[in-house]
PDB file of N, CA and C in Angstrom:
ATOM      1  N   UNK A   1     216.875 181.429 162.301  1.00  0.00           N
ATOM      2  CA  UNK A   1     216.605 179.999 162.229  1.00  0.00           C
ATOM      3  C   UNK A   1     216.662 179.544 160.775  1.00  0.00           C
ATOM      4  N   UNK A   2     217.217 178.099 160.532  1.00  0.00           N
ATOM      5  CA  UNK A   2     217.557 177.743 159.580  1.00  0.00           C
ATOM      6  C   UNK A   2     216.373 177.375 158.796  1.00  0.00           C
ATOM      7  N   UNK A   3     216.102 177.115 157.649  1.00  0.00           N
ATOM      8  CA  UNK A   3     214.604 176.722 156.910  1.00  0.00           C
ATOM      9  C   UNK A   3     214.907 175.359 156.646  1.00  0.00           C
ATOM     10  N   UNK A   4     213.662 174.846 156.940  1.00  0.00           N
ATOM     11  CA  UNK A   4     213.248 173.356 156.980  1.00  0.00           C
ATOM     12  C   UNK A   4     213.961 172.816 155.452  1.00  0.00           C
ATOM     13  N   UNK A   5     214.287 171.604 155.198  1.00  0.00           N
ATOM     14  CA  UNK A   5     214.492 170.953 153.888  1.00  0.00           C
ATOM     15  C   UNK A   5     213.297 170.415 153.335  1.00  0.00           C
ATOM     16  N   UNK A   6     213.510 170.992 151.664  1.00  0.00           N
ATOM     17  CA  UNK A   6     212.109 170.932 150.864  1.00  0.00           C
ATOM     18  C   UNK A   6     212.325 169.702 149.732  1.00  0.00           C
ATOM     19  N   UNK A   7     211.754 168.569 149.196  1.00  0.00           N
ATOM     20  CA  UNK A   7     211.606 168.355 148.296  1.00  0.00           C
ATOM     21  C   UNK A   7     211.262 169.154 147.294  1.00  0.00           C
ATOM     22  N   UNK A   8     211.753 169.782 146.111  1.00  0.00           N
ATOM     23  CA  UNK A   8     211.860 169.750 144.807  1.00  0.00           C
ATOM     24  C   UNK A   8     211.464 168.686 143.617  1.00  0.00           C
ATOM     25  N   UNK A   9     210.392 168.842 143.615  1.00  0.00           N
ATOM     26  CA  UNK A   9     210.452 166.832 142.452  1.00  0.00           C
ATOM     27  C   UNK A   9     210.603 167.500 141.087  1.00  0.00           C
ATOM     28  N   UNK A  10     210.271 168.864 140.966  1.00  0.00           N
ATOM     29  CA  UNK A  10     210.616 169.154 139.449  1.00  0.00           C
ATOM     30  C   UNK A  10     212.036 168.987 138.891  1.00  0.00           C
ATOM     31  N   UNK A  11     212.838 169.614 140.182  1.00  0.00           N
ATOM     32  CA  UNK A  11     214.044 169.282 140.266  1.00  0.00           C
ATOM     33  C   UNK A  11     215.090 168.492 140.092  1.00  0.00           C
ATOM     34  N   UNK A  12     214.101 167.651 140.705  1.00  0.00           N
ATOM     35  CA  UNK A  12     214.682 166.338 141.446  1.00  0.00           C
ATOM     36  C   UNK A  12     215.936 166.576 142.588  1.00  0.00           C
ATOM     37  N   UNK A  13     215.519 167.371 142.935  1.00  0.00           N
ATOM     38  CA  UNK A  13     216.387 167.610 144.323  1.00  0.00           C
ATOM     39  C   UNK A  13     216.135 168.088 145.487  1.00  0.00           C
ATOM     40  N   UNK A  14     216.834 167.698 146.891  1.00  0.00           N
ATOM     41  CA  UNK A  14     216.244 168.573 148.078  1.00  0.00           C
ATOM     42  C   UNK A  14     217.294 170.036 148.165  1.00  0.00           C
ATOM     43  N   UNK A  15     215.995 170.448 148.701  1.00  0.00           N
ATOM     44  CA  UNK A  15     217.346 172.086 148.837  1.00  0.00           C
ATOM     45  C   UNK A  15     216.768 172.701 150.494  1.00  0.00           C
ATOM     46  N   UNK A  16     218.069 173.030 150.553  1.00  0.00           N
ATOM     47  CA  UNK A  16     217.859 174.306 152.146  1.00  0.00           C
ATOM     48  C   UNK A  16     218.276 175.387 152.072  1.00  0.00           C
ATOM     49  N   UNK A  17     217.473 176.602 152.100  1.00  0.00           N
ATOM     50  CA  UNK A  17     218.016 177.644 151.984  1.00  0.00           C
ATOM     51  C   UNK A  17     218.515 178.152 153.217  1.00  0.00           C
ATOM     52  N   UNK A  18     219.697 178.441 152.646  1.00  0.00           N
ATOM     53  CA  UNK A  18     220.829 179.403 154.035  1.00  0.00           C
ATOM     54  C   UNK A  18     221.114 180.753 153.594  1.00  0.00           C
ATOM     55  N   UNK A  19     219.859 181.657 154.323  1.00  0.00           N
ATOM     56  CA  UNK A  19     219.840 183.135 154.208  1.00  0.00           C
ATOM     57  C   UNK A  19     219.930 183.293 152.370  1.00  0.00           C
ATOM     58  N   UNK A  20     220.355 183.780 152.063  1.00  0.00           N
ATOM     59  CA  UNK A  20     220.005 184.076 149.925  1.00  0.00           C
ATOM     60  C   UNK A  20     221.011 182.829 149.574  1.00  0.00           C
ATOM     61  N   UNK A  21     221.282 181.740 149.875  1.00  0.00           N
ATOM     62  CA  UNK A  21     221.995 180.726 149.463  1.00  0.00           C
ATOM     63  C   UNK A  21     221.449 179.711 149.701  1.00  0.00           C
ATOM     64  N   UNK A  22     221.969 178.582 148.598  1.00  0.00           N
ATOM     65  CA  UNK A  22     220.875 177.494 148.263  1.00  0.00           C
ATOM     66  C   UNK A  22     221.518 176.084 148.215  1.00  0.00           C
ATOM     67  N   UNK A  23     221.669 175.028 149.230  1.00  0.00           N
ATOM     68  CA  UNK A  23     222.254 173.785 149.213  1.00  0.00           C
ATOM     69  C   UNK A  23     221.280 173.147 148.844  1.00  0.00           C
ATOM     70  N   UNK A  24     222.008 171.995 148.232  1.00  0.00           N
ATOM     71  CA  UNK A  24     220.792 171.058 147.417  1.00  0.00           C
ATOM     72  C   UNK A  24     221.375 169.402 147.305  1.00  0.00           C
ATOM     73  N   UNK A  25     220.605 168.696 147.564  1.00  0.00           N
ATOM     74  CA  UNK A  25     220.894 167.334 147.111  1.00  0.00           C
ATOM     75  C   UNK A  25     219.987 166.362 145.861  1.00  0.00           C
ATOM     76  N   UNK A  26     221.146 166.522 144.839  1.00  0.00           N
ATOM     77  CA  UNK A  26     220.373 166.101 143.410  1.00  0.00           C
ATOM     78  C   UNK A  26     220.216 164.141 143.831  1.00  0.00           C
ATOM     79  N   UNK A  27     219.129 164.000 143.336  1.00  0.00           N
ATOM     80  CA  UNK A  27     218.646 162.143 143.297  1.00  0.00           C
ATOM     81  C   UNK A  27     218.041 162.131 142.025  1.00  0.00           C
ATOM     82  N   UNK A  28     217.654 160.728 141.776  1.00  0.00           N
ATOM     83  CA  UNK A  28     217.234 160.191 140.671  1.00  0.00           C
ATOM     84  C   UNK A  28     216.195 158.375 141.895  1.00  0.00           C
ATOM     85  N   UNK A  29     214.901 158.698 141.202  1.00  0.00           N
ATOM     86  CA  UNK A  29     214.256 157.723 141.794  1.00  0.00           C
ATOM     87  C   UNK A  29     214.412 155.978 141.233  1.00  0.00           C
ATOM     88  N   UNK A  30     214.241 155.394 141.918  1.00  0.00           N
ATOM     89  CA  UNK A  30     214.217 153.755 140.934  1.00  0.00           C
ATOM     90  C   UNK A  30     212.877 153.540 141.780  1.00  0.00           C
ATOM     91  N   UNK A  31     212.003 152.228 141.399  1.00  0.00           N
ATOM     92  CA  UNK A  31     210.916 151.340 141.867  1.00  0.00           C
ATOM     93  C   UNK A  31     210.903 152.003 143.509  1.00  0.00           C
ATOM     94  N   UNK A  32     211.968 151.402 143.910  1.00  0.00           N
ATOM     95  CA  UNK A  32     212.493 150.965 145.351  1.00  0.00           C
ATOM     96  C   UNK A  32     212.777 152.279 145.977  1.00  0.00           C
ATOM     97  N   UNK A  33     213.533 153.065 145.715  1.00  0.00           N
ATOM     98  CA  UNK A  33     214.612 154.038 146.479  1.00  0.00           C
ATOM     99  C   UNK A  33     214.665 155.004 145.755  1.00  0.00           C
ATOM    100  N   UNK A  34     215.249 155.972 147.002  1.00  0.00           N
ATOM    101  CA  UNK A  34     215.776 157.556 146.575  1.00  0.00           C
ATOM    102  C   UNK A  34     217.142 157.388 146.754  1.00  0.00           C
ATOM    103  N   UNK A  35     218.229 157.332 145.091  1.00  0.00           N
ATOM    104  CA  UNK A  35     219.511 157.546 145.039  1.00  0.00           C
ATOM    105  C   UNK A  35     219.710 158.768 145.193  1.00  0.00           C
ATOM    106  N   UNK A  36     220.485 159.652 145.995  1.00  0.00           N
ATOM    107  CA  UNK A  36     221.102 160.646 146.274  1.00  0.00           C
ATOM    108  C   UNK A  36     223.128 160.613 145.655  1.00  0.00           C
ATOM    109  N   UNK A  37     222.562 161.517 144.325  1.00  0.00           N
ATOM    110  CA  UNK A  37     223.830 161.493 143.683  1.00  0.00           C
ATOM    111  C   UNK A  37     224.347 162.472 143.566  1.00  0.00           C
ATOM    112  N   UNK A  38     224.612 163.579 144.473  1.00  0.00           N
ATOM    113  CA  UNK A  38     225.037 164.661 144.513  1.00  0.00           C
ATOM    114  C   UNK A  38     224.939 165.664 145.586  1.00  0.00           C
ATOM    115  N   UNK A  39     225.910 166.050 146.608  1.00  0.00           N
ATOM    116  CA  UNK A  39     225.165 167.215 147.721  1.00  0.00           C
ATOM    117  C   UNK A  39     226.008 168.340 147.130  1.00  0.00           C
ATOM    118  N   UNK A  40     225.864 169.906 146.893  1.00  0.00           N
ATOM    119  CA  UNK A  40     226.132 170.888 146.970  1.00  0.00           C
ATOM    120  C   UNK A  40     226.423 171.856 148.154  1.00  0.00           C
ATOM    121  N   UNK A  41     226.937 172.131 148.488  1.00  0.00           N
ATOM    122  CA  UNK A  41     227.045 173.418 149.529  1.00  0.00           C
ATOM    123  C   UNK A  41     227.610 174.735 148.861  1.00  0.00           C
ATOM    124  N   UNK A  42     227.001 175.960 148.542  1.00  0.00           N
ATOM    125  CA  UNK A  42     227.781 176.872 148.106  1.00  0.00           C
ATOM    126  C   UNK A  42     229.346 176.886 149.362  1.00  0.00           C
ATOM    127  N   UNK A  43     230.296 177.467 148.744  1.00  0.00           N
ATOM    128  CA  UNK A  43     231.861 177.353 148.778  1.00  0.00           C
ATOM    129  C   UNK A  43     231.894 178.181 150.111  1.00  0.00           C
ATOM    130  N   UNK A  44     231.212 179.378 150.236  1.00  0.00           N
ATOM    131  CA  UNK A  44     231.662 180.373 151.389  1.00  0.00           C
ATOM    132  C   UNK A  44     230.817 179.697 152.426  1.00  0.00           C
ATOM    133  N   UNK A  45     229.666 178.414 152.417  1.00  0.00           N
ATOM    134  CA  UNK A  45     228.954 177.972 153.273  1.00  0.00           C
ATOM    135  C   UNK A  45     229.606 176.739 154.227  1.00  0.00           C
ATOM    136  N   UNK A  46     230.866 176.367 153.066  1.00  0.00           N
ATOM    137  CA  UNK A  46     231.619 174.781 153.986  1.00  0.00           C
ATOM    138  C   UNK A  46     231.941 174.953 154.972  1.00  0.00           C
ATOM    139  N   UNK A  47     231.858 173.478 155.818  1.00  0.00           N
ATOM    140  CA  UNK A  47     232.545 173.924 156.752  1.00  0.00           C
ATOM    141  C   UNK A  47     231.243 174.119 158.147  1.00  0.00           C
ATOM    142  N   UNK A  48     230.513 174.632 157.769  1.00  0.00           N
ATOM    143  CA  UNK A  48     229.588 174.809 158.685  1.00  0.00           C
ATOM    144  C   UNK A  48     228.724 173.580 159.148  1.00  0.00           C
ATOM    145  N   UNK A  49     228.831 172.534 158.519  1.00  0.00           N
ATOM    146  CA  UNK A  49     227.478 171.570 159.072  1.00  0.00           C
ATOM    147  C   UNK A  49     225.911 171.582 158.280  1.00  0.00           C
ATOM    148  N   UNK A  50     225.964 172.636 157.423  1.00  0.00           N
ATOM    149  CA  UNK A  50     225.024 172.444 156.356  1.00  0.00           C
ATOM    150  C   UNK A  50     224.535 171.384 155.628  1.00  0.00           C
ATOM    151  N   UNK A  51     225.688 170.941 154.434  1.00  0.00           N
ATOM    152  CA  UNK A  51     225.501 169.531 154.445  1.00  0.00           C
ATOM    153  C   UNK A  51     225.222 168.503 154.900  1.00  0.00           C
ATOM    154  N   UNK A  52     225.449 168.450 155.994  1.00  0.00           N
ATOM    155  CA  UNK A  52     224.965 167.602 157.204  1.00  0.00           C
ATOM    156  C   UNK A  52     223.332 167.669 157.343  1.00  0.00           C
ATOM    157  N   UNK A  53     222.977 169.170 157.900  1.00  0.00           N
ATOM    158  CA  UNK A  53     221.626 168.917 157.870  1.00  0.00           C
ATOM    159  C   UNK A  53     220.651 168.889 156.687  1.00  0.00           C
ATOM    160  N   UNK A  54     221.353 168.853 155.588  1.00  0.00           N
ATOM    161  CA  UNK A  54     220.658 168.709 154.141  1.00  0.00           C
ATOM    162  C   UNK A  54     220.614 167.315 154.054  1.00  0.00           C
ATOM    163  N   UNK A  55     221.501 166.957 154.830  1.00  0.00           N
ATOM    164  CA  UNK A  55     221.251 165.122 154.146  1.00  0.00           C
ATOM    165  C   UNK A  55     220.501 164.775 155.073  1.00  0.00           C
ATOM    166  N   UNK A  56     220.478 164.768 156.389  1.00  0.00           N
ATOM    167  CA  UNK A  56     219.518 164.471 157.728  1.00  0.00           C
ATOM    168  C   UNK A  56     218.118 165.026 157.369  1.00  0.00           C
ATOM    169  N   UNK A  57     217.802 166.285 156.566  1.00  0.00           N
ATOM    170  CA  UNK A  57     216.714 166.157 156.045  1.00  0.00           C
ATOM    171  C   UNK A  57     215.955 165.716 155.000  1.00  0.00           C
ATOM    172  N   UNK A  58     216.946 165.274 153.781  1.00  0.00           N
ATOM    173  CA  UNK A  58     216.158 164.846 153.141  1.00  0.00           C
ATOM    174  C   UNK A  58     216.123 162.976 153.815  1.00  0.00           C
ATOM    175  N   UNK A  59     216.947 162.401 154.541  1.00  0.00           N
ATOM    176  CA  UNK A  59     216.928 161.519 154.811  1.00  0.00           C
ATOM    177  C   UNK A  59     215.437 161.521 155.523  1.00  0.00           C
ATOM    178  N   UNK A  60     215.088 162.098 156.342  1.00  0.00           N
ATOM    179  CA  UNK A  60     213.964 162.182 157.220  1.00  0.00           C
ATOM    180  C   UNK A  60     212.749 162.043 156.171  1.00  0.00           C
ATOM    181  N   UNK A  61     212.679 163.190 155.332  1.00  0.00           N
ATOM    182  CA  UNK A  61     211.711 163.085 153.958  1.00  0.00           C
ATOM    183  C   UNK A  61     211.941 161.618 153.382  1.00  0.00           C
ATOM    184  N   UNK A  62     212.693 160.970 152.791  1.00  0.00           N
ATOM    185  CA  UNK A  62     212.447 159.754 152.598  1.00  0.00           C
ATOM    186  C   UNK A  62     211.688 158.827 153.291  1.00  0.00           C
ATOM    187  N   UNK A  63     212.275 158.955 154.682  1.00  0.00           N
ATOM    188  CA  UNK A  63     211.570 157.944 155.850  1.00  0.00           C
ATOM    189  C   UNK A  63     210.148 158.334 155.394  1.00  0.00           C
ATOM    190  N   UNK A  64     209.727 159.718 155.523  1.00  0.00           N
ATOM    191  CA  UNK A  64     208.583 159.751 155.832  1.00  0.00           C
ATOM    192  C   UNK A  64     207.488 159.305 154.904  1.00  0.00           C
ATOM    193  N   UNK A  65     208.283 159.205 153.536  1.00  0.00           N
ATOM    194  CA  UNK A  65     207.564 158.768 151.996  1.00  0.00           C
ATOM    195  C   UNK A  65     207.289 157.281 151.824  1.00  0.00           C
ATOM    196  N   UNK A  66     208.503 156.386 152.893  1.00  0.00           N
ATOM    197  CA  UNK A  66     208.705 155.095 153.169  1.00  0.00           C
ATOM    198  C   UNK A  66     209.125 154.364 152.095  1.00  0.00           C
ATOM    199  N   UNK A  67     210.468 155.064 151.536  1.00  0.00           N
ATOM    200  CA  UNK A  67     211.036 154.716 150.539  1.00  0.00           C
ATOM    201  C   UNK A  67     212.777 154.082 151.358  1.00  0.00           C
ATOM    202  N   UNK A  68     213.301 153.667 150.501  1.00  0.00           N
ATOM    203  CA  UNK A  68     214.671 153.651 151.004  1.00  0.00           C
ATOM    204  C   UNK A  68     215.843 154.387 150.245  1.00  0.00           C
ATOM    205  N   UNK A  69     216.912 154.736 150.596  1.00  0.00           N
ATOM    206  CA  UNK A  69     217.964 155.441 149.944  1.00  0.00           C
ATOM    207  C   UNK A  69     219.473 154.679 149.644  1.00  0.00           C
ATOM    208  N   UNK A  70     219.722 154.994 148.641  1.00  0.00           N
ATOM    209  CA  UNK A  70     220.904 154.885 148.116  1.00  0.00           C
ATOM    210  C   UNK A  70     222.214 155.917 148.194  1.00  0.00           C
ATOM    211  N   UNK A  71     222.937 155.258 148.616  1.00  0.00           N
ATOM    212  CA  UNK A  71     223.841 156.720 148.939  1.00  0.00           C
ATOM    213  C   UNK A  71     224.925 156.503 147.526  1.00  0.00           C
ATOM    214  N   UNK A  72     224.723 157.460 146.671  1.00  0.00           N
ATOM    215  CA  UNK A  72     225.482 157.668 145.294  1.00  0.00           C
ATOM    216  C   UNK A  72     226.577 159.275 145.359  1.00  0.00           C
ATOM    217  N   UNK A  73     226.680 159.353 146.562  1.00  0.00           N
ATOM    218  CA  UNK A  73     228.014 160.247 146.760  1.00  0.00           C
ATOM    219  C   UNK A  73     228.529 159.963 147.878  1.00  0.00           C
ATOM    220  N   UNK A  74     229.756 160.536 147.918  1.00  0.00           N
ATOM    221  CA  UNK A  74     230.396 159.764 148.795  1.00  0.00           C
ATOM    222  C   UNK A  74     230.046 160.425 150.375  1.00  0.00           C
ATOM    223  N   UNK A  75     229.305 162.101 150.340  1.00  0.00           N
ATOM    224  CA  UNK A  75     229.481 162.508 151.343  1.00  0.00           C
ATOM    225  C   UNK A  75     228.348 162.107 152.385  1.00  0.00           C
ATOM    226  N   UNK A  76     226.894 161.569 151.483  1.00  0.00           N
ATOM    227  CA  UNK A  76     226.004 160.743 151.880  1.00  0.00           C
ATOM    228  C   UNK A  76     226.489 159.206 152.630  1.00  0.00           C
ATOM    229  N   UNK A  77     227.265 158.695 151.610  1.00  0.00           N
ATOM    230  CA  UNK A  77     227.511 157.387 152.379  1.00  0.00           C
ATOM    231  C   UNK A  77     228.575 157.344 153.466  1.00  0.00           C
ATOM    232  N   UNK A  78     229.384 158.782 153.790  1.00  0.00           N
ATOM    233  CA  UNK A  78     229.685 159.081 154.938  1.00  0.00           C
ATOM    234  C   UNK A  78     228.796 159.173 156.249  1.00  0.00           C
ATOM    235  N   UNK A  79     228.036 160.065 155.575  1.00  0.00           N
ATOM    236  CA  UNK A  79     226.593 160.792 156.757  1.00  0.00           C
ATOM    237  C   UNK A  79     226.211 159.264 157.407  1.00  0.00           C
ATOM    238  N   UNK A  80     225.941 158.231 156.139  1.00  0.00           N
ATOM    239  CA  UNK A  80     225.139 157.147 156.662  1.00  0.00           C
ATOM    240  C   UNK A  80     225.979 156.410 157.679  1.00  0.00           C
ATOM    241  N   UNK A  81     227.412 156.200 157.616  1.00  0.00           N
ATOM    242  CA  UNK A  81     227.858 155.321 158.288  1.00  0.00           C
ATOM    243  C   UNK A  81     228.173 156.078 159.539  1.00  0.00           C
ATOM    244  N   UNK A  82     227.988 157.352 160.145  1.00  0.00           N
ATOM    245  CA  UNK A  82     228.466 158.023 161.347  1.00  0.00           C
ATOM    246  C   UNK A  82     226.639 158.078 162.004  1.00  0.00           C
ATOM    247  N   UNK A  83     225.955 157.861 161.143  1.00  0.00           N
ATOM    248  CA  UNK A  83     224.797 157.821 161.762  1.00  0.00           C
ATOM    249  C   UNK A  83     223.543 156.863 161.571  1.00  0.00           C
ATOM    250  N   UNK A  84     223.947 155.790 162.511  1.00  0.00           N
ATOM    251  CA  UNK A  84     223.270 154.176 162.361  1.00  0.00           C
ATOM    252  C   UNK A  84     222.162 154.591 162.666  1.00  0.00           C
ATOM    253  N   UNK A  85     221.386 155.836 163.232  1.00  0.00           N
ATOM    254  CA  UNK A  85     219.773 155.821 162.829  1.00  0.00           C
ATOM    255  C   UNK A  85     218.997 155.977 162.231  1.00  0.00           C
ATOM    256  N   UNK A  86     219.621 155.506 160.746  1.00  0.00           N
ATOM    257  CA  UNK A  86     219.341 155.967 159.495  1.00  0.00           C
ATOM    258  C   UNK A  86     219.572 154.317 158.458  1.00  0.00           C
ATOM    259  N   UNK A  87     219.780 153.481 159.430  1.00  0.00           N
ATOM    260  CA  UNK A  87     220.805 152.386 158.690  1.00  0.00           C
ATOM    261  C   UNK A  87     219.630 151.328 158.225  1.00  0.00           C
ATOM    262  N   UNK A  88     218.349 151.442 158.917  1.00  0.00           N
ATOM    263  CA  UNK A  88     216.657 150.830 157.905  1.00  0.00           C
ATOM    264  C   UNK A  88     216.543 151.700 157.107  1.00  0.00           C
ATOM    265  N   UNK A  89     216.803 152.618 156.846  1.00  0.00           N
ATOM    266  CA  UNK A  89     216.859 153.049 154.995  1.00  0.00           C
ATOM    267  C   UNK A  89     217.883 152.608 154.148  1.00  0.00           C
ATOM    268  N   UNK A  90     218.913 152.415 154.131  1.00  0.00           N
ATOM    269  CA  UNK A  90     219.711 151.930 153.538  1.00  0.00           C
ATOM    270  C   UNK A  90     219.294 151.017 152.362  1.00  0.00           C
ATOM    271  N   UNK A  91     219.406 150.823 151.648  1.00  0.00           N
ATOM    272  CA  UNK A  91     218.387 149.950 149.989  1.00  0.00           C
ATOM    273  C   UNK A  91     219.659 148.808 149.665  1.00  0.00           C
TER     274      UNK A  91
END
């Protein structure tokens, strides 16, 4: 089973670990929102849907902080537009 997605604030990023490998989505906060400006997937991990659930979780972590998000990569503001139950966060 896959491990839950963690906020990082030292970081400033969310990460999921997949078995000894580490996806991560770098942000930067404003007043308002969590900009998400960066997703990672290590290279031998693409392809799988990882990314996917890295952004669905930190998206969820936002909700739950009751912030809104900015999508500052492009693979985020993909995620957002294939998945309108996410579209009251939107900033």
């Amino acid at each position: 089973m896959m491990a839950s997605v963690r906020d990082n604030k030292e970081k400033s990023r969310f990460e999921l670990d997949v078995g000894d490998e580490l996806a991560f989505a770098n942000y930067r906060l404003t007043p308002s929102a969590v900009v998400i400006t960066h997703t990672e997937t290590p290279r031998n991990l693409r392809g799988r849907g990882i990314a996917s659930d890295l952004v669905k979780g930190a998206l969820d972590l936002i909700r739950s902080d009751g912030r809104n998000v900015v999508a500052g990569c492009s693979f985020v503001a993909v995620y957002l537009r294939r998945h309108p139950e996410y579209a009251d966060l939107v900033a």
